[in-house]
Protein backbone atom coordinates (compact mmCIF):
# COMPACT_ATOMS: atom_id res chain seq x y z
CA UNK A 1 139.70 41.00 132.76
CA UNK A 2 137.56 43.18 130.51
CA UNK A 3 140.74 44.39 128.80
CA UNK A 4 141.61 40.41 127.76
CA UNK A 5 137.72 40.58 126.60
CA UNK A 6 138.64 43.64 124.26
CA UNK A 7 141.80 42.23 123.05
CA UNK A 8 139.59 39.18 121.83
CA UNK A 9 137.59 41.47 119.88
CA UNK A 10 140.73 42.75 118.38
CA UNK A 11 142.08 39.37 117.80
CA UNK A 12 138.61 38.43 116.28
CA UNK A 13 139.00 41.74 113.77
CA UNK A 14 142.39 40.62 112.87
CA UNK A 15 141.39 36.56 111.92
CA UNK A 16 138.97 38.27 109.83
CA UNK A 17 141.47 40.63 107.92
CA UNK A 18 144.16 38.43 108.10
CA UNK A 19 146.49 39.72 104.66
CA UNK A 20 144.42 42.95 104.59
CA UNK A 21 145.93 43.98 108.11
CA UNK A 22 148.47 46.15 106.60
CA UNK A 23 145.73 48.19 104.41
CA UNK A 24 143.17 48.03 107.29
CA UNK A 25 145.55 49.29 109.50
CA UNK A 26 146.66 52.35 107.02
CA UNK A 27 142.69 53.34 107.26
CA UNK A 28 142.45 53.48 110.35
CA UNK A 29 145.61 55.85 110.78
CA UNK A 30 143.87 57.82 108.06
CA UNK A 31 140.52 57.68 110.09
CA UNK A 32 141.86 58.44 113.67
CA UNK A 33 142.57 61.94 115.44
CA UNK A 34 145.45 63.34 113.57
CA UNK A 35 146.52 64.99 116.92
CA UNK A 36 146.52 61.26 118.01
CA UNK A 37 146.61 58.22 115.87
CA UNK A 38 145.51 55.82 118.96
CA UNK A 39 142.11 57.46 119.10
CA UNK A 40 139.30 56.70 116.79
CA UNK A 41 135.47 57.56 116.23
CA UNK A 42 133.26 54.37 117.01
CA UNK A 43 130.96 55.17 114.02
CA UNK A 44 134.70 55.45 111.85
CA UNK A 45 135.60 52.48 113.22
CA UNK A 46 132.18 50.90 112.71
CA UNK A 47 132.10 51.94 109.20
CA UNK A 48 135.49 50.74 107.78
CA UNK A 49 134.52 47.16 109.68
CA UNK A 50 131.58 47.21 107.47
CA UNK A 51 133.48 47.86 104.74
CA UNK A 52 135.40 44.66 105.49
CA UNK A 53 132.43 43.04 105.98
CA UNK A 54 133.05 41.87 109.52
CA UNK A 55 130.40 42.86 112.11
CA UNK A 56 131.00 43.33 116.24
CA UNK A 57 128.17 43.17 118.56
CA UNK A 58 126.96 46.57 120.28
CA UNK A 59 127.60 44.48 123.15
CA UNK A 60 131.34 44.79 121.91
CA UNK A 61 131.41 47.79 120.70
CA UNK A 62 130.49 48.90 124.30
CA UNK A 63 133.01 47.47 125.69
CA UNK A 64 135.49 48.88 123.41
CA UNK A 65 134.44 52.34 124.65
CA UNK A 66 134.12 51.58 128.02
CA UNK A 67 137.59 49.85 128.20
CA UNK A 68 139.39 52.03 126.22
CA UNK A 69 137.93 55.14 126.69
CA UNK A 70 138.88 58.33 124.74
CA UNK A 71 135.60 61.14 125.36
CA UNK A 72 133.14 61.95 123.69
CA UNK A 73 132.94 65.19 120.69
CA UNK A 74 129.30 66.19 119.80
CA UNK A 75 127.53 63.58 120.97
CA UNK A 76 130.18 60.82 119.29
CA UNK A 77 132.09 58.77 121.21
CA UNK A 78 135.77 58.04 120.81
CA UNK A 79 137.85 55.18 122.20
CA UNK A 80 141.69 54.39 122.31
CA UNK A 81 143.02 51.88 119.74
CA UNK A 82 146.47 51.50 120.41
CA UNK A 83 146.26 47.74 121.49
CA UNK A 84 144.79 47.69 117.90
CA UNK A 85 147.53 48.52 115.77
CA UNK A 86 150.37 45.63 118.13
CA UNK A 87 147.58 43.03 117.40
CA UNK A 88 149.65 41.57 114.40
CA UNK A 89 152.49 40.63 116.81
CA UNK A 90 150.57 39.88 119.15
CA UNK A 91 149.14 36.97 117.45
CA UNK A 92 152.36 36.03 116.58
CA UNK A 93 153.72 35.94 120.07
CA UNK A 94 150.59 33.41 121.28
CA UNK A 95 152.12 31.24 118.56
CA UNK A 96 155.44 31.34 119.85
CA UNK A 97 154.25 30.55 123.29
């Protein structure tokens, strides 16, 4: 259940972006652990949503890390995005259905 509530955020982030996904997702690949792509800083992620100008609660952004969990490296907390990056089709799919 609290996955589905993460995947809304996601879905949310997307709406926003809309034809930007392709660019916003090439930041975050630039943004994320090179050793792996699927996990992100919160305050990176926080910043290039600013930068879009699309805000998520910290009730959210909890969520995010508690969901999708990832650690924690000097006191900043990482979380798993790799639901992030098949939102696209996703969205797609729910139309098809």
């Amino acid at each position: 259940m609290e996955q589905d509530d993460c995947i809304r955020i996601y879905e949310k982030i997307f709406k926003e972006i809309k034809s930007n996904w392709e660019k916003f997702i090439k930041k975050i690949r630039k943004l994320s652990d090179p050793d792996d792509q699927n996990v992100i800083f919160m305050d990176d992620f926080m910043s290039l949503l600013h930068r879009y100008q699309i805000d998520i609660t910290n009730e959210d952004r909890e969520r995010l890390v508690q969901v999708f969990p990832a650690g924690e490296e000097n006191g900043r907390l990482r979380f798993n995005i790799a639901k992030l990056y098949d939102q696209k089709y996703n969205m797609k799919l729910r139309k098809l259905y």
